[in-house]
C-alpha atoms as a PDB file:
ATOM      1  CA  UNK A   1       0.000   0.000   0.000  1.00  0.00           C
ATOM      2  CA  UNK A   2       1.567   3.719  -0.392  1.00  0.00           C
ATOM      3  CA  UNK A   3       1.913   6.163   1.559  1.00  0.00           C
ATOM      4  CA  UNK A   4      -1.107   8.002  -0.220  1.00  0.00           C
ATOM      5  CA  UNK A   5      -3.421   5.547  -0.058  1.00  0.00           C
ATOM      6  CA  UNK A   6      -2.719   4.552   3.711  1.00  0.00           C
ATOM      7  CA  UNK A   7      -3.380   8.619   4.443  1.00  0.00           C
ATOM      8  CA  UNK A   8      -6.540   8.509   2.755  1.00  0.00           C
ATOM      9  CA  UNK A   9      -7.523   5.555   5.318  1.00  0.00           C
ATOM     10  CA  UNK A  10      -6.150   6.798   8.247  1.00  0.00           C
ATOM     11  CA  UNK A  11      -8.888   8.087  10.766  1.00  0.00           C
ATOM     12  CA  UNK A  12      -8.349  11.299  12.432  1.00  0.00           C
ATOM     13  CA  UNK A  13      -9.322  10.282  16.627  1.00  0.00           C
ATOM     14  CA  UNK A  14      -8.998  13.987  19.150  1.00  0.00           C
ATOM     15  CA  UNK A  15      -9.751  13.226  22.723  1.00  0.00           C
ATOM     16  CA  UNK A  16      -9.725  16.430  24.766  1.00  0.00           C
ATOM     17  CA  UNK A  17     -11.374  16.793  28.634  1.00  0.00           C
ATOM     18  CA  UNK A  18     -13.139  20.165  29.580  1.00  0.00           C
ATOM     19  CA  UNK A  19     -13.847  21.232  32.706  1.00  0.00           C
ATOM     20  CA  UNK A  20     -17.291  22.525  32.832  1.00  0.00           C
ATOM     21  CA  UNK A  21     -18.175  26.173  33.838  1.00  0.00           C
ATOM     22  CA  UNK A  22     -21.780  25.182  33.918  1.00  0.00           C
ATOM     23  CA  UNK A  23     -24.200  22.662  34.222  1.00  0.00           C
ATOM     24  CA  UNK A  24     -24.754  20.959  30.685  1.00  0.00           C
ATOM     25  CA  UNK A  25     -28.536  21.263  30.726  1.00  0.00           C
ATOM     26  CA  UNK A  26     -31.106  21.562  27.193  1.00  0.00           C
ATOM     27  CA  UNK A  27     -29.699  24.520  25.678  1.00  0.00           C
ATOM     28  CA  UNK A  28     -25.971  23.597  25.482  1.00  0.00           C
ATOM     29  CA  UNK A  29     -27.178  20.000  24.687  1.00  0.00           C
ATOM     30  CA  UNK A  30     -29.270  21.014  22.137  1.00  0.00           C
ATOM     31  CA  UNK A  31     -25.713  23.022  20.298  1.00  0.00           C
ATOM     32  CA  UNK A  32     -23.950  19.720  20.697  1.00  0.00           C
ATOM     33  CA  UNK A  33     -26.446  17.536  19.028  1.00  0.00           C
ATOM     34  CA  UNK A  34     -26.633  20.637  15.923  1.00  0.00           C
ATOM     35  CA  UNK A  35     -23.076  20.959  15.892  1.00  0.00           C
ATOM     36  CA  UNK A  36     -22.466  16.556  15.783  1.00  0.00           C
ATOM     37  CA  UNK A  37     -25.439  16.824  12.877  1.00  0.00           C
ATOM     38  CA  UNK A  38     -22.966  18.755  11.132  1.00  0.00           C
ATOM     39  CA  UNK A  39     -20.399  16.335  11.388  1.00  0.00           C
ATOM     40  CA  UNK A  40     -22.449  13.061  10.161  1.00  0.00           C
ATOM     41  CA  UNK A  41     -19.363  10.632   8.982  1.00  0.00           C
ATOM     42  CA  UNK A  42     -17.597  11.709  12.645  1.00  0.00           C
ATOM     43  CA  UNK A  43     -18.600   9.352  15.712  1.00  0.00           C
ATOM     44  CA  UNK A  44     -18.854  11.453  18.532  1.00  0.00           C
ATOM     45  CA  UNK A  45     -18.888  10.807  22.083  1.00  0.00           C
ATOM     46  CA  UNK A  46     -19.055  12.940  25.454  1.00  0.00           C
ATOM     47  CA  UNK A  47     -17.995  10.642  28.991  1.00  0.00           C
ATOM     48  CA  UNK A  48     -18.504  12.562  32.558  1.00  0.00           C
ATOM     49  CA  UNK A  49     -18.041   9.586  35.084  1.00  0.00           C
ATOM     50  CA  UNK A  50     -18.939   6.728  33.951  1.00  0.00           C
ATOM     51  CA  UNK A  51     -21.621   8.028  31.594  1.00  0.00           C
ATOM     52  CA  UNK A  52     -21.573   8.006  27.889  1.00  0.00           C
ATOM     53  CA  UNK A  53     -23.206   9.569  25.503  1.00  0.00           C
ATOM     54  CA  UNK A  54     -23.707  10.181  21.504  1.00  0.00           C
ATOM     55  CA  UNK A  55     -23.088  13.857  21.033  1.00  0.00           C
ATOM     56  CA  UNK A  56     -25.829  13.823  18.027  1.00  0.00           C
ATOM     57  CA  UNK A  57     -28.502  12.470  20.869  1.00  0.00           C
ATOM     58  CA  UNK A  58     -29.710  15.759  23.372  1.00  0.00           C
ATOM     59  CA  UNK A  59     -31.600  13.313  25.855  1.00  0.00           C
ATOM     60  CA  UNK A  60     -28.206  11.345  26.095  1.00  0.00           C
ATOM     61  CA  UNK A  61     -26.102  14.656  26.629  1.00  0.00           C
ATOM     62  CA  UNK A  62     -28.133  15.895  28.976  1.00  0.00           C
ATOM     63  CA  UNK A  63     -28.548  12.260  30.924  1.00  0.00           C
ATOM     64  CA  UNK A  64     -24.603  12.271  31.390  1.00  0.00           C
ATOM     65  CA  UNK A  65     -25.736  14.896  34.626  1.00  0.00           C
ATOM     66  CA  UNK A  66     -22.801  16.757  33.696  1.00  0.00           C
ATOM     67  CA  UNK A  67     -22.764  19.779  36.381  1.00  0.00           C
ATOM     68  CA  UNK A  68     -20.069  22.716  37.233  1.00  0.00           C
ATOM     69  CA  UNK A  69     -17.005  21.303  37.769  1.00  0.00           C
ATOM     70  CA  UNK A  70     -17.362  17.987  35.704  1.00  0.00           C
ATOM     71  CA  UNK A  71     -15.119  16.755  33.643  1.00  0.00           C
ATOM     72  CA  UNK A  72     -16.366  16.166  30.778  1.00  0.00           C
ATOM     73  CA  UNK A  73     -14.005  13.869  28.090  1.00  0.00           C
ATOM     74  CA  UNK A  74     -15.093  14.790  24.396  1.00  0.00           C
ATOM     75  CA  UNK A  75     -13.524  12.031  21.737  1.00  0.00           C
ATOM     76  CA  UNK A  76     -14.111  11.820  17.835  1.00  0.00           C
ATOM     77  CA  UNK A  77     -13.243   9.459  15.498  1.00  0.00           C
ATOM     78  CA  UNK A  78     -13.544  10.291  11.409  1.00  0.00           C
ATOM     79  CA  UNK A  79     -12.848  12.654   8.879  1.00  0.00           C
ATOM     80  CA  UNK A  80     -12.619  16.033  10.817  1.00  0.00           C
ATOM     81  CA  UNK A  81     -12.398  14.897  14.284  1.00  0.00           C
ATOM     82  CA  UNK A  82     -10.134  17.242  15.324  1.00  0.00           C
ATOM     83  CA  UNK A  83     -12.652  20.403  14.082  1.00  0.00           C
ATOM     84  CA  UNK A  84     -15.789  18.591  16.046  1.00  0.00           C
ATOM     85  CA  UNK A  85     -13.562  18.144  19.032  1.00  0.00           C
ATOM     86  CA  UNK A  86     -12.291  21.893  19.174  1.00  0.00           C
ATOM     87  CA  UNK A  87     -15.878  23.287  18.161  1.00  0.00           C
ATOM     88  CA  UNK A  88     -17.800  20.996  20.733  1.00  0.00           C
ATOM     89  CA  UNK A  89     -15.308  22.259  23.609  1.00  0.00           C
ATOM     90  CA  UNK A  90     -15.635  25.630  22.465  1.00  0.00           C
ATOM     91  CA  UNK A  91     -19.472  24.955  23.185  1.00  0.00           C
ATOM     92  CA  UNK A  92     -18.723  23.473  26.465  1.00  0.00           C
ATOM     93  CA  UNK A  93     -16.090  25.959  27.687  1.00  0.00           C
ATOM     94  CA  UNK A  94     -18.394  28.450  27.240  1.00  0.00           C
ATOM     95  CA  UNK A  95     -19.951  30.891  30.162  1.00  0.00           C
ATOM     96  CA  UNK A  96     -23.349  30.651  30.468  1.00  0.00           C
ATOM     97  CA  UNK A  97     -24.661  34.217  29.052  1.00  0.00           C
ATOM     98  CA  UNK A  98     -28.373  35.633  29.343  1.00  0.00           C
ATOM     99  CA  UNK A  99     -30.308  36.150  26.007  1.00  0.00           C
END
């Protein structure tokens, strides 16, 4: 096999771990499912504990009872992994703000 067509095969995987500032409730969860839509040939998956959850699945996000302080482990495996990892942390490092 060459070297092209093994990089072509090769599967970007980003694990990253973000300390929450807030308690991952229905609105953030919501942005992670959107955001995961957007990213449909990437497997992504959130862990707080021992609690897993699809990022594309709200209910499951917001069933990890992630609250302040929790770590929360974001991983992605696929074609732009490492652009769903930083964009879901962005969403999860985030203050909460008042609309």
């Amino acid at each position: 096999m060459s070297a092209n067509s093994e990089a072509r095969h090769a599967i970007d995987a980003v694990v990253r771990v973000v300390v929450l500032p807030k308690h991952l409730h229905a609105r953030p969860a919501g942005q992670l499912a959107q955001l995961a839509a957007r990213h449909p040939s990437t497997a992504i998956e959130l862990v707080a504990g021992q609690r897993r959850a699809n990022a594309r699945s709200v209910l499951a996000v917001m069933g990890l009872g992630a609250v302040t302080g929790t770590e929360v482990l974001v991983s992605a495996a696929g074609p732009g992994a490492a652009v769903a990892v930083y964009e879901i942390c962005r969403i999860l490092a985030a203050p909460e703000t008042e609309d």
